[in-house]
PDB file of N, CA and C in Angstrom:
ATOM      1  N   UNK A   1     -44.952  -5.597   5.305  1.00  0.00           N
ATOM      2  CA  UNK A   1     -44.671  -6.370   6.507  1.00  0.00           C
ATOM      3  C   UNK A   1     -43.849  -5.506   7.452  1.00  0.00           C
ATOM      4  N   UNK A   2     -44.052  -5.277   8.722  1.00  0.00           N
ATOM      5  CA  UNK A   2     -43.953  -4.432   9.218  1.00  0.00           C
ATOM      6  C   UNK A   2     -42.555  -4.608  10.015  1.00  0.00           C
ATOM      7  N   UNK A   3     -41.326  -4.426  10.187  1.00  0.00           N
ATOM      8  CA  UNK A   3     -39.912  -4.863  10.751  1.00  0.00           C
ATOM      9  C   UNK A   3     -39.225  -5.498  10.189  1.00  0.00           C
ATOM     10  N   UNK A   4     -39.745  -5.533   8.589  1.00  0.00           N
ATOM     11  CA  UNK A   4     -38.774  -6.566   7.515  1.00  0.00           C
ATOM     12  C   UNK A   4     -37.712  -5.029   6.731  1.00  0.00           C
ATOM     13  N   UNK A   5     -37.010  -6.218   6.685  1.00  0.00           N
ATOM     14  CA  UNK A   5     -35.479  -5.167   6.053  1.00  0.00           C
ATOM     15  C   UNK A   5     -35.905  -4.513   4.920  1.00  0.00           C
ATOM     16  N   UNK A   6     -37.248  -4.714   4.700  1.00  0.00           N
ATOM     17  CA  UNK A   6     -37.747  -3.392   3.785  1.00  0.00           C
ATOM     18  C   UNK A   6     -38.259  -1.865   4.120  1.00  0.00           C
ATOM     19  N   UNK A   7     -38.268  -1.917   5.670  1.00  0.00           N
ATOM     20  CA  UNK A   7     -39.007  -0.633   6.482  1.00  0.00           C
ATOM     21  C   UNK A   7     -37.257   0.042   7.211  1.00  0.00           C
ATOM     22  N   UNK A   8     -35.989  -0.595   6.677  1.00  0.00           N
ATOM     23  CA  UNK A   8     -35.378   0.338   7.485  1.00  0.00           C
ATOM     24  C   UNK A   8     -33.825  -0.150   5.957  1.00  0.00           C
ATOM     25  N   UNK A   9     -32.912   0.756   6.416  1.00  0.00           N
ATOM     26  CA  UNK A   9     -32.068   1.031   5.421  1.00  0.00           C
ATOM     27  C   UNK A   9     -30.968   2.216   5.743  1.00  0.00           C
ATOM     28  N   UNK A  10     -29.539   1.991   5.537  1.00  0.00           N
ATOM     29  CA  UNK A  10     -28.842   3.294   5.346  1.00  0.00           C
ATOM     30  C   UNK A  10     -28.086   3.338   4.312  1.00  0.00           C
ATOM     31  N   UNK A  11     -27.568   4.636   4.307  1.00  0.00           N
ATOM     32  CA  UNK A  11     -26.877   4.874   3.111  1.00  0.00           C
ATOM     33  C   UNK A  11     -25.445   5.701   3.377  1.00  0.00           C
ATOM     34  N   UNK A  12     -24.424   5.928   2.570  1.00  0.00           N
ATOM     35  CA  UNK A  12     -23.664   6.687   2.986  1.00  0.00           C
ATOM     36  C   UNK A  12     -23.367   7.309   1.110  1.00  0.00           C
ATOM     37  N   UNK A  13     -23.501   8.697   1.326  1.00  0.00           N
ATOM     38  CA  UNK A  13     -23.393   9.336  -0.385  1.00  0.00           C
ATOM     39  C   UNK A  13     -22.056   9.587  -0.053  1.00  0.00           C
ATOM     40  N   UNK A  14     -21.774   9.838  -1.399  1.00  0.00           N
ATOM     41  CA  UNK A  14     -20.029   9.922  -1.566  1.00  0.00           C
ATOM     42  C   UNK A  14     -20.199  11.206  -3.044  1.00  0.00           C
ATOM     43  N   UNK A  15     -20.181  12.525  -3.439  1.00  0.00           N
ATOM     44  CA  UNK A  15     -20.202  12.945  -4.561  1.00  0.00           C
ATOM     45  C   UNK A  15     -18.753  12.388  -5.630  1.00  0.00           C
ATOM     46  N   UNK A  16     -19.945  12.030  -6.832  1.00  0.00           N
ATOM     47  CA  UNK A  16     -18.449  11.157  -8.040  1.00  0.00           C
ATOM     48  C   UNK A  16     -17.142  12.162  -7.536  1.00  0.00           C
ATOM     49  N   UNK A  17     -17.121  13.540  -7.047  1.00  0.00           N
ATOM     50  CA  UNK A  17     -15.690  13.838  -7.259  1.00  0.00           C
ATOM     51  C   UNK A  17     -14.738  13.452  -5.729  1.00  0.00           C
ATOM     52  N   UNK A  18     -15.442  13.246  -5.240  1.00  0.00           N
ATOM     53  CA  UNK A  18     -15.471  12.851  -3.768  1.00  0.00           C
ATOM     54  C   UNK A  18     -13.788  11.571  -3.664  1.00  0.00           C
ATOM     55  N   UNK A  19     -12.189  12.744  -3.712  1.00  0.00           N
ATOM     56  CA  UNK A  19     -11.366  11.919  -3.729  1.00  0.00           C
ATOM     57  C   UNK A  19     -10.613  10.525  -3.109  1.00  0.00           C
ATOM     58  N   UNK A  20     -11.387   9.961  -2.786  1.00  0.00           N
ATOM     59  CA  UNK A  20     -11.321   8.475  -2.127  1.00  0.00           C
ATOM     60  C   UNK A  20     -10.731   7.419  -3.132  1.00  0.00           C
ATOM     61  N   UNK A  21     -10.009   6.679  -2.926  1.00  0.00           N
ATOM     62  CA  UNK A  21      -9.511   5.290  -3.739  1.00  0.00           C
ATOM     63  C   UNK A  21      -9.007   4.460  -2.809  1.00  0.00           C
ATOM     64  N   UNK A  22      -9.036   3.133  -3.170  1.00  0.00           N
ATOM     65  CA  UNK A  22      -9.158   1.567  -2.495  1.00  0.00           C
ATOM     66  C   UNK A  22     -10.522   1.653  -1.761  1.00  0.00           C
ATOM     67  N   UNK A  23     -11.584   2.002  -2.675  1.00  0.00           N
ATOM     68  CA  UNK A  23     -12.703   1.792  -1.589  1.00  0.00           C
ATOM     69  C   UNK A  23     -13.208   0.032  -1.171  1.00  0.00           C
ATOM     70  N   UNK A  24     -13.576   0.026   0.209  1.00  0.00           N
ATOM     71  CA  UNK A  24     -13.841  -1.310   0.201  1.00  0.00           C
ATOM     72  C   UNK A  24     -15.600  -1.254   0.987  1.00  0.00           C
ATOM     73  N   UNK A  25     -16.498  -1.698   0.503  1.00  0.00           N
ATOM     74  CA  UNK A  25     -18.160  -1.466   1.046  1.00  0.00           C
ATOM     75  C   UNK A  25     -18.059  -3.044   1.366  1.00  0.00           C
ATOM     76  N   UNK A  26     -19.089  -2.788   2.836  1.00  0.00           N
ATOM     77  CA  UNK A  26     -19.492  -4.012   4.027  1.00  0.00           C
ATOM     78  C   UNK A  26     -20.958  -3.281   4.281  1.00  0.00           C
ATOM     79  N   UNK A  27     -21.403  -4.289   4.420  1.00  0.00           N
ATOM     80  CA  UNK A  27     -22.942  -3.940   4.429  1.00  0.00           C
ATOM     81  C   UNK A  27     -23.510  -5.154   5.195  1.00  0.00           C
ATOM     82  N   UNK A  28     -25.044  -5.063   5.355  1.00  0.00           N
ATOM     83  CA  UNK A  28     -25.363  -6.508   6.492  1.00  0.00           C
ATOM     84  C   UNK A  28     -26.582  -6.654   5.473  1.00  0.00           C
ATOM     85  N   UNK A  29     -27.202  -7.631   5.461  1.00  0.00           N
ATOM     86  CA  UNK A  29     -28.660  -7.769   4.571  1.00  0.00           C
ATOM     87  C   UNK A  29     -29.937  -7.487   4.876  1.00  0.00           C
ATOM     88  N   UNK A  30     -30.101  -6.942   6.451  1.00  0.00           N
ATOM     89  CA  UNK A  30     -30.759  -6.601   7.155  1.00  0.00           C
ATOM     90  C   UNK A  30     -30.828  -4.774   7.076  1.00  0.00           C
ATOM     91  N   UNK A  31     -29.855  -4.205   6.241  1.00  0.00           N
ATOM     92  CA  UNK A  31     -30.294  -2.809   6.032  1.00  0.00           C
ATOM     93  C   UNK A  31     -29.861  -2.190   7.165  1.00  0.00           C
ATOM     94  N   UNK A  32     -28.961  -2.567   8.160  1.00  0.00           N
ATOM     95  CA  UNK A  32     -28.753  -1.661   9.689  1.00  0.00           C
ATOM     96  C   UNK A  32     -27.843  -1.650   9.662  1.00  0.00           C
ATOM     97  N   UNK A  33     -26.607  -1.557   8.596  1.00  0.00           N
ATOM     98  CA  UNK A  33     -25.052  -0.879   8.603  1.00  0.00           C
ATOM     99  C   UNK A  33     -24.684  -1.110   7.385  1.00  0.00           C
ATOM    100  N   UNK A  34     -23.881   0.009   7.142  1.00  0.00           N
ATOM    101  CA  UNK A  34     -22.787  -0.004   5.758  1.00  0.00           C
ATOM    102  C   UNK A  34     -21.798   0.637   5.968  1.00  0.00           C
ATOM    103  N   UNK A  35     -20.512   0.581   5.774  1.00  0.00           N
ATOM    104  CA  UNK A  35     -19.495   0.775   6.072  1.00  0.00           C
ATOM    105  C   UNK A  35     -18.637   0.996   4.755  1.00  0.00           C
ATOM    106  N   UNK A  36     -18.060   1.750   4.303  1.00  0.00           N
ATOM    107  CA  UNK A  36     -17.152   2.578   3.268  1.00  0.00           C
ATOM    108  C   UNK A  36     -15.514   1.979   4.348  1.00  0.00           C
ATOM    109  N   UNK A  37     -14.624   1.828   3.503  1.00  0.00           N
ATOM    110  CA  UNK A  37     -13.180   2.289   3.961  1.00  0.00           C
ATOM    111  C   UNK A  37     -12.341   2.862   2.706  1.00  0.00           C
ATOM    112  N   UNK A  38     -11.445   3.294   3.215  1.00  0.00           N
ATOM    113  CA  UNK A  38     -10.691   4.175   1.843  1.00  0.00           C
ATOM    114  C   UNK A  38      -9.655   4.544   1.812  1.00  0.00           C
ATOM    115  N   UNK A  39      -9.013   5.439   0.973  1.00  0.00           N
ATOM    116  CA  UNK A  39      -7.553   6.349   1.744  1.00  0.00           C
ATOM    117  C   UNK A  39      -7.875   8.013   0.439  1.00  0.00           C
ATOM    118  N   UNK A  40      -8.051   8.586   1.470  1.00  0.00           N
ATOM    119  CA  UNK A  40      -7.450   9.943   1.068  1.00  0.00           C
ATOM    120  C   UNK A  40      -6.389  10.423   1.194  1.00  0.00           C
ATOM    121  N   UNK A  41      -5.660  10.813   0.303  1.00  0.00           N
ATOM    122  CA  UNK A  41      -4.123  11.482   0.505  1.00  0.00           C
ATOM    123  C   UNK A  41      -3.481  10.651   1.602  1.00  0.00           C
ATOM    124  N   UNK A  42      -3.554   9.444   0.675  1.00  0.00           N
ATOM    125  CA  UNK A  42      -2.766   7.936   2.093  1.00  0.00           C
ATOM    126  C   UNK A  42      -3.161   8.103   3.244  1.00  0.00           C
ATOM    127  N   UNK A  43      -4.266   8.306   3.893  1.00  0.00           N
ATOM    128  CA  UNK A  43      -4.765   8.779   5.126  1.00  0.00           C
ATOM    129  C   UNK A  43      -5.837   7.350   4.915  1.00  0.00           C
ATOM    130  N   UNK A  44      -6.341   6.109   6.297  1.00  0.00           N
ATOM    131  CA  UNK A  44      -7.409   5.276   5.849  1.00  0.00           C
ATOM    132  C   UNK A  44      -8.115   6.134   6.576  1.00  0.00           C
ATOM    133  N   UNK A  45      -9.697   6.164   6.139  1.00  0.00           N
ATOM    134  CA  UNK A  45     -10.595   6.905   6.027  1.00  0.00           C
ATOM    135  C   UNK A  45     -11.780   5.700   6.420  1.00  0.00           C
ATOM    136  N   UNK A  46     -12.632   5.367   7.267  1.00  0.00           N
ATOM    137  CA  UNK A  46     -13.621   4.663   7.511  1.00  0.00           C
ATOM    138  C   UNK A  46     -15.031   5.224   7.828  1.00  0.00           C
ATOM    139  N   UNK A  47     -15.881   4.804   6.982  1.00  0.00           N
ATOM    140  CA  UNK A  47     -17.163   5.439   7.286  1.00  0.00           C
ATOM    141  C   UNK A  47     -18.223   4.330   7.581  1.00  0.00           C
ATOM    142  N   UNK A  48     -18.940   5.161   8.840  1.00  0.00           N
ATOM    143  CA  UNK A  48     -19.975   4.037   9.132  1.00  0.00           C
ATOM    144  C   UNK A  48     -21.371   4.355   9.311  1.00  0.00           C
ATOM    145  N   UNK A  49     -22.352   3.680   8.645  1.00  0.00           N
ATOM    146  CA  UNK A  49     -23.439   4.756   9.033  1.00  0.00           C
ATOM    147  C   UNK A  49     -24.827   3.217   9.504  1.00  0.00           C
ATOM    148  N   UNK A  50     -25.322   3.531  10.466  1.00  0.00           N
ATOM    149  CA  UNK A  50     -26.097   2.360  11.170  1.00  0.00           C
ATOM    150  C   UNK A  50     -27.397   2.674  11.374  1.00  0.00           C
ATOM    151  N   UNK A  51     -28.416   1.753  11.535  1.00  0.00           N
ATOM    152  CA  UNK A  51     -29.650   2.083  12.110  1.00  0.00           C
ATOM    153  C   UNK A  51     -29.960   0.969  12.659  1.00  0.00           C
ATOM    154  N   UNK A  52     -30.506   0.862  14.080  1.00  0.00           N
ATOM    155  CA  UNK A  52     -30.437   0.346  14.876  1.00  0.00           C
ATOM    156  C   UNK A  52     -32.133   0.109  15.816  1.00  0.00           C
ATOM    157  N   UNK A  53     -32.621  -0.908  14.534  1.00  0.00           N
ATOM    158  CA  UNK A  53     -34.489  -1.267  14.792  1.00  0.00           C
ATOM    159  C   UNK A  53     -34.698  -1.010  16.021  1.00  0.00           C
ATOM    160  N   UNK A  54     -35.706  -0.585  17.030  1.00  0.00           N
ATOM    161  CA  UNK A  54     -35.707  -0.529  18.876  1.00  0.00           C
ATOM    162  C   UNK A  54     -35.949  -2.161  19.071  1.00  0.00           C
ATOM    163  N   UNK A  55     -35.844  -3.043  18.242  1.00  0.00           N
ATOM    164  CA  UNK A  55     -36.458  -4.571  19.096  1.00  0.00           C
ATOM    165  C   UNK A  55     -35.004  -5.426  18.590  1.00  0.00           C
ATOM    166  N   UNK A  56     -33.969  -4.803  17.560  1.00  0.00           N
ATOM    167  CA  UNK A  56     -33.015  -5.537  17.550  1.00  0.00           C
ATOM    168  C   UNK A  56     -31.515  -4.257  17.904  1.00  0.00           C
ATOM    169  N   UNK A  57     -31.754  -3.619  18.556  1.00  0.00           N
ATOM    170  CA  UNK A  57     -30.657  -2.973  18.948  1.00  0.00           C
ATOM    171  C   UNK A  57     -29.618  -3.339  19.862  1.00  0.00           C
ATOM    172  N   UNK A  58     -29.843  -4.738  20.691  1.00  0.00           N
ATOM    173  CA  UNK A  58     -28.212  -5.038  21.446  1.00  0.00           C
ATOM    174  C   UNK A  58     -27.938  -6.039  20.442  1.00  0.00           C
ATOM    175  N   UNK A  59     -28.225  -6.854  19.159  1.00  0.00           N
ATOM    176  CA  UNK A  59     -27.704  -7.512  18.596  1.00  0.00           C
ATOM    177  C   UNK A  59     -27.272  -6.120  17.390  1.00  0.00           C
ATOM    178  N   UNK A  60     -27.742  -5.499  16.869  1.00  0.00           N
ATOM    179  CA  UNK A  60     -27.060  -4.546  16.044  1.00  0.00           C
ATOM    180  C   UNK A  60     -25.561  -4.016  16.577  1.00  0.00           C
ATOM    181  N   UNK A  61     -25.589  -3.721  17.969  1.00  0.00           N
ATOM    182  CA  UNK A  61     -24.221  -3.529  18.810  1.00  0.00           C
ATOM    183  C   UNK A  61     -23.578  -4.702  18.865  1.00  0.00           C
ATOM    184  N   UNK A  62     -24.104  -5.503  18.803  1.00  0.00           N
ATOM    185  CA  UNK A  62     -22.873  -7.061  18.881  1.00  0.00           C
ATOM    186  C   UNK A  62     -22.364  -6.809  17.574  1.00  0.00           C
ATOM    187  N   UNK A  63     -23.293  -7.034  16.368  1.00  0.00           N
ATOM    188  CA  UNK A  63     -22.487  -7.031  14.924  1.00  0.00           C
ATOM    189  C   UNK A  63     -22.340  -5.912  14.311  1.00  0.00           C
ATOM    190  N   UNK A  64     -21.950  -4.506  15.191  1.00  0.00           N
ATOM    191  CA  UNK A  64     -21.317  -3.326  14.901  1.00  0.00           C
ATOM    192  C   UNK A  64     -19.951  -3.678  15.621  1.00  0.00           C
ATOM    193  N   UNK A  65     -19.782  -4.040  16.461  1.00  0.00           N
ATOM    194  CA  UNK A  65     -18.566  -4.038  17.212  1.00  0.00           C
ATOM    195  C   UNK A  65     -17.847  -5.012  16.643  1.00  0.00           C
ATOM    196  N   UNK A  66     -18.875  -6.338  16.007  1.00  0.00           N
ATOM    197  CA  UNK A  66     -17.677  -7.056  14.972  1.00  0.00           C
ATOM    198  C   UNK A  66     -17.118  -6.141  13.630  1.00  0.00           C
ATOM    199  N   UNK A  67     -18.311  -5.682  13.134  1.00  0.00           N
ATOM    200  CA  UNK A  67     -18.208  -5.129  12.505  1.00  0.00           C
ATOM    201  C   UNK A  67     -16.889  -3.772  11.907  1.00  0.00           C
ATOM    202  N   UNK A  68     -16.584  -3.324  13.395  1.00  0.00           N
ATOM    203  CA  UNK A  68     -15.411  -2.143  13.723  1.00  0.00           C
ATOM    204  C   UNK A  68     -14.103  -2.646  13.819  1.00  0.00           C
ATOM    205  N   UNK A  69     -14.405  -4.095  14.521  1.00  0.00           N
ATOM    206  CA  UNK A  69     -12.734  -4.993  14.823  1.00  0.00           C
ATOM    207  C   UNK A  69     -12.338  -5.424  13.461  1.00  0.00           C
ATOM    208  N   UNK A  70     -12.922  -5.053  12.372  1.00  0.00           N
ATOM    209  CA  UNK A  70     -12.428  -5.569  10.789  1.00  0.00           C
ATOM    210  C   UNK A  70     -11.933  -4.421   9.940  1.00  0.00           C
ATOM    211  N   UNK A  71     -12.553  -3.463  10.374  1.00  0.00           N
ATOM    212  CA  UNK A  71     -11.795  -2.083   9.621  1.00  0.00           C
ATOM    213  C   UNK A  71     -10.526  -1.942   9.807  1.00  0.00           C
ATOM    214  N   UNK A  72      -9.865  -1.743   8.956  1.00  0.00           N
ATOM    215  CA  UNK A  72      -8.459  -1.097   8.937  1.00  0.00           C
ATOM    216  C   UNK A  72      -8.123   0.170   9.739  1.00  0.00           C
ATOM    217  N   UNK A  73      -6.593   0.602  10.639  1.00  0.00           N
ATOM    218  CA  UNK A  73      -6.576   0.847  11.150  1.00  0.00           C
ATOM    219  C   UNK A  73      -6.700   2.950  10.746  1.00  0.00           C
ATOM    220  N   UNK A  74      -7.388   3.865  11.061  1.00  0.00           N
ATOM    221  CA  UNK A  74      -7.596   4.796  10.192  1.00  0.00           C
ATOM    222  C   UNK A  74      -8.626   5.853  11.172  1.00  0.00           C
ATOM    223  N   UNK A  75      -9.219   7.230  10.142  1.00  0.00           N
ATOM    224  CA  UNK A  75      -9.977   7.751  11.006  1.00  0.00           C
ATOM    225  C   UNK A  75     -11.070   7.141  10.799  1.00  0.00           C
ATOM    226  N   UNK A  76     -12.241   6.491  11.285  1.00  0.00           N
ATOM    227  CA  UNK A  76     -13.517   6.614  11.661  1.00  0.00           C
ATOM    228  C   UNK A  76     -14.364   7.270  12.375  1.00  0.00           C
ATOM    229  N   UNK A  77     -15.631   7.674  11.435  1.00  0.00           N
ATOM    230  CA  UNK A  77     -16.375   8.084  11.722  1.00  0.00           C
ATOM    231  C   UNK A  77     -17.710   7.579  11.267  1.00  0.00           C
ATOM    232  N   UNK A  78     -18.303   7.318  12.629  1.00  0.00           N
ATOM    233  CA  UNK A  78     -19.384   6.762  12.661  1.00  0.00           C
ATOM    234  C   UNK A  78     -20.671   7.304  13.414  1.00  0.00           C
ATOM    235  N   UNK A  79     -22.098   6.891  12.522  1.00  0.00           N
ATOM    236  CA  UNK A  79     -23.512   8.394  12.847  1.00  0.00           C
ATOM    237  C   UNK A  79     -24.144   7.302  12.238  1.00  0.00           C
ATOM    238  N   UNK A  80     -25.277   7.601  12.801  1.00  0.00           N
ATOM    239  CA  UNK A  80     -26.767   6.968  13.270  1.00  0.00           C
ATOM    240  C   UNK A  80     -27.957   7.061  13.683  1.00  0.00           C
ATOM    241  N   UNK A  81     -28.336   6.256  13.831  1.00  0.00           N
ATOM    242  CA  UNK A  81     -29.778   6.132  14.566  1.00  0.00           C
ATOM    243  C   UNK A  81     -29.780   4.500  15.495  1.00  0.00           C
ATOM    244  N   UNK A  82     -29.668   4.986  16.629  1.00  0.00           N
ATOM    245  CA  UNK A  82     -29.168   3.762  17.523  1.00  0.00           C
ATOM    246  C   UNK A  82     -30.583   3.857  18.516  1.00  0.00           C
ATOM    247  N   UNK A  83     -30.977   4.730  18.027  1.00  0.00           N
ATOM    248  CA  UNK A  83     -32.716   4.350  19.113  1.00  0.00           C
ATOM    249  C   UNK A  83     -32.086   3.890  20.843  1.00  0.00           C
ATOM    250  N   UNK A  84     -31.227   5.080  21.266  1.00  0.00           N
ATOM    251  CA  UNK A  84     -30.810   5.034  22.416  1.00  0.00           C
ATOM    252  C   UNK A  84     -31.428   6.057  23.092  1.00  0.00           C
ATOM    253  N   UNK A  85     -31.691   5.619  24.412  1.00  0.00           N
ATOM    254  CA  UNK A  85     -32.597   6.455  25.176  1.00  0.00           C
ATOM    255  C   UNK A  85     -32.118   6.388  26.582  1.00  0.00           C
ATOM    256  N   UNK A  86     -30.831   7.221  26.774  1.00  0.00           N
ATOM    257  CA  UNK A  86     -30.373   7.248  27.833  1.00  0.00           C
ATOM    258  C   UNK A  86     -31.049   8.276  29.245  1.00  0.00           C
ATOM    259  N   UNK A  87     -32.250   8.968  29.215  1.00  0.00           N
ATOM    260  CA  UNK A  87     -32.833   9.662  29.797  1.00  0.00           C
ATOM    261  C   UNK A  87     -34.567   8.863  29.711  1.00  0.00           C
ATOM    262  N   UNK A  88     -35.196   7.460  30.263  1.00  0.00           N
ATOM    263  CA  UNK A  88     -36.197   7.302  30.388  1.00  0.00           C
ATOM    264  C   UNK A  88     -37.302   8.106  30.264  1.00  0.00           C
ATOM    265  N   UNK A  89     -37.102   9.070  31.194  1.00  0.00           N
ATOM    266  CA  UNK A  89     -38.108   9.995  31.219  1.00  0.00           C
ATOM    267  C   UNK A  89     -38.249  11.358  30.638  1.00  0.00           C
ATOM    268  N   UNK A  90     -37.036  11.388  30.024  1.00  0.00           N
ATOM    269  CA  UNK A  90     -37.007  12.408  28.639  1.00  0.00           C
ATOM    270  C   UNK A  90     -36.954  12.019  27.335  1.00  0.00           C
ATOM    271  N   UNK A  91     -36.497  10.875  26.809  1.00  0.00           N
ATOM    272  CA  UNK A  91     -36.726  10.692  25.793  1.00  0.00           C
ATOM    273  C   UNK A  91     -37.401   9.516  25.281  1.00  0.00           C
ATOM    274  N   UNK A  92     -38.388   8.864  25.754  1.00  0.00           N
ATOM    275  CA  UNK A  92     -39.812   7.982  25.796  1.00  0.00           C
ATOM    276  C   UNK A  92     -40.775   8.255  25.711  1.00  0.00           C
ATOM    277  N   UNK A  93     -41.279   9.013  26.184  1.00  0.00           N
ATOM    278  CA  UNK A  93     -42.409   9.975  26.657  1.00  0.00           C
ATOM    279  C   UNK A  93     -43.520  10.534  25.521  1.00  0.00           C
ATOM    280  N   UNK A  94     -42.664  10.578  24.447  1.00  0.00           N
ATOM    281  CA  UNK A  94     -43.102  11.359  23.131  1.00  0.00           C
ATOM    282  C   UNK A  94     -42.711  13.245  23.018  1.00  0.00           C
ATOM    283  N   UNK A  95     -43.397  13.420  22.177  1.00  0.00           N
ATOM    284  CA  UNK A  95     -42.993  15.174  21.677  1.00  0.00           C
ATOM    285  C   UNK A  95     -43.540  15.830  23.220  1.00  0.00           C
ATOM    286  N   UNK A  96     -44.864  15.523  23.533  1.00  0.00           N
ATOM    287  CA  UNK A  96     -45.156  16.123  24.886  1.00  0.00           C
ATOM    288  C   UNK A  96     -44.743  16.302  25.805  1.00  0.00           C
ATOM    289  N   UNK A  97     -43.640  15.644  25.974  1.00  0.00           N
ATOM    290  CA  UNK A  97     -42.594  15.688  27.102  1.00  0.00           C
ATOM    291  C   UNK A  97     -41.809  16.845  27.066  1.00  0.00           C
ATOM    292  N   UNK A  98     -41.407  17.012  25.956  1.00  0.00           N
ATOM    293  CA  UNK A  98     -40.734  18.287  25.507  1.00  0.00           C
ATOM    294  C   UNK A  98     -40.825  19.532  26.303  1.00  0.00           C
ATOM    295  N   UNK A  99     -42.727  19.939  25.936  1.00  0.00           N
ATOM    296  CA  UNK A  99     -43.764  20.639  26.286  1.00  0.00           C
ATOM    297  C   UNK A  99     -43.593  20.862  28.040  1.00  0.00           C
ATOM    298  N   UNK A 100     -43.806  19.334  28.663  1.00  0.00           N
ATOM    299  CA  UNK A 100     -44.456  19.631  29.897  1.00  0.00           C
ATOM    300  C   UNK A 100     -42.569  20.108  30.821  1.00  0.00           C
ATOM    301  N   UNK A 101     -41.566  19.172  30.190  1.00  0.00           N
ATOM    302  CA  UNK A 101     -40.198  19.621  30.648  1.00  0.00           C
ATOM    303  C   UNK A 101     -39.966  20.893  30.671  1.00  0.00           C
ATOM    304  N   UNK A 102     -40.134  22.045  29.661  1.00  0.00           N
ATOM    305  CA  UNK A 102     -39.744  23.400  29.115  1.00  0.00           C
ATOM    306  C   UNK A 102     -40.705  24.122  30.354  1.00  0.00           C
ATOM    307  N   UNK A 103     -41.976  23.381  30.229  1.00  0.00           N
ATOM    308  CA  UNK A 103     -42.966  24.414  31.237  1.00  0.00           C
ATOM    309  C   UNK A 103     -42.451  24.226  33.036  1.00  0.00           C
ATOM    310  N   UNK A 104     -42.023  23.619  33.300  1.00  0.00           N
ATOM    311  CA  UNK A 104     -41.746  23.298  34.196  1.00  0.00           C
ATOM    312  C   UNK A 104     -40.621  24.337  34.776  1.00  0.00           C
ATOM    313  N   UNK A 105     -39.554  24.087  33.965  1.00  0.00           N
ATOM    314  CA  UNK A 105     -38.774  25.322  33.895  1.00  0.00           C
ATOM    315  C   UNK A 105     -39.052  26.732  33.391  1.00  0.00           C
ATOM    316  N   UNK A 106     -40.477  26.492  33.579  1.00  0.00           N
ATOM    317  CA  UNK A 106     -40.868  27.950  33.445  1.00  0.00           C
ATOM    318  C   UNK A 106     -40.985  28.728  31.645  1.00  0.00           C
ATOM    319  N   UNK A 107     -40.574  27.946  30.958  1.00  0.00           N
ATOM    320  CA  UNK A 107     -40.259  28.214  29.557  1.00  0.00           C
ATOM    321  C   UNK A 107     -41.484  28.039  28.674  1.00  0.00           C
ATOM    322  N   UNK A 108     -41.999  28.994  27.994  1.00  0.00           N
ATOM    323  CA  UNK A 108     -43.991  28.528  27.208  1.00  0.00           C
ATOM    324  C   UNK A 108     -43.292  28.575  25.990  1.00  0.00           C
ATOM    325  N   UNK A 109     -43.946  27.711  25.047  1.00  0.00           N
ATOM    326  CA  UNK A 109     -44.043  27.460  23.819  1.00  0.00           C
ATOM    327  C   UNK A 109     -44.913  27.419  23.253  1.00  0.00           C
TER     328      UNK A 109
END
């Protein structure tokens, strides 16, 4: 079925030696965020990692931003796939765009 929380998913790896303790995992059931918090060397430590479907991406930003106002106060760092396309006509287009942009500027591939 094609846009069911079985076609999308993230993950965040941690290696077993990987010194983190008080971990706390938040996750959504929909597979488009998980969130780690922690403390290294008493430091809180927040990790966020998202994916962000193209037909539900301003509600993924609503319940990321709830999502952020619940973390403890610490470093975060947060990476993705937010299917943002702040250049219409550069990044819509497909791979060919690439092509006809580079040639334009004179550049062959």
């Amino acid at each position: 079925m094609r846009g069911s929380c079985e076609d999308r998913g993230v993950a965040i790896l941690l290696h077993r030696t990987f010194p983190m303790t008080n971990i706390q995992i938040w996750r959504d059931r929909q597979g488009r965020y998980v969130a780690i918090t922690g403390k290294i060397e008493g430091v809180t430590i927040n990790m966020v990692s998202v994916y962000a479907p193209p037909s539900l991406i301003h509600r993924t930003l609503q319940d990321l931003t709830k999502l952020l106002s619940y973390l403890p106060p610490g470093l975060t760092m947060l990476g993705g796939d937010f299917n943002a396309t702040p250049d219409l006509t550069l990044d819509v287009a497909g791979p060919l765009s690439i092509y006809r942009h580079t040639s334009a500027a004179g550049i062959t591939g």
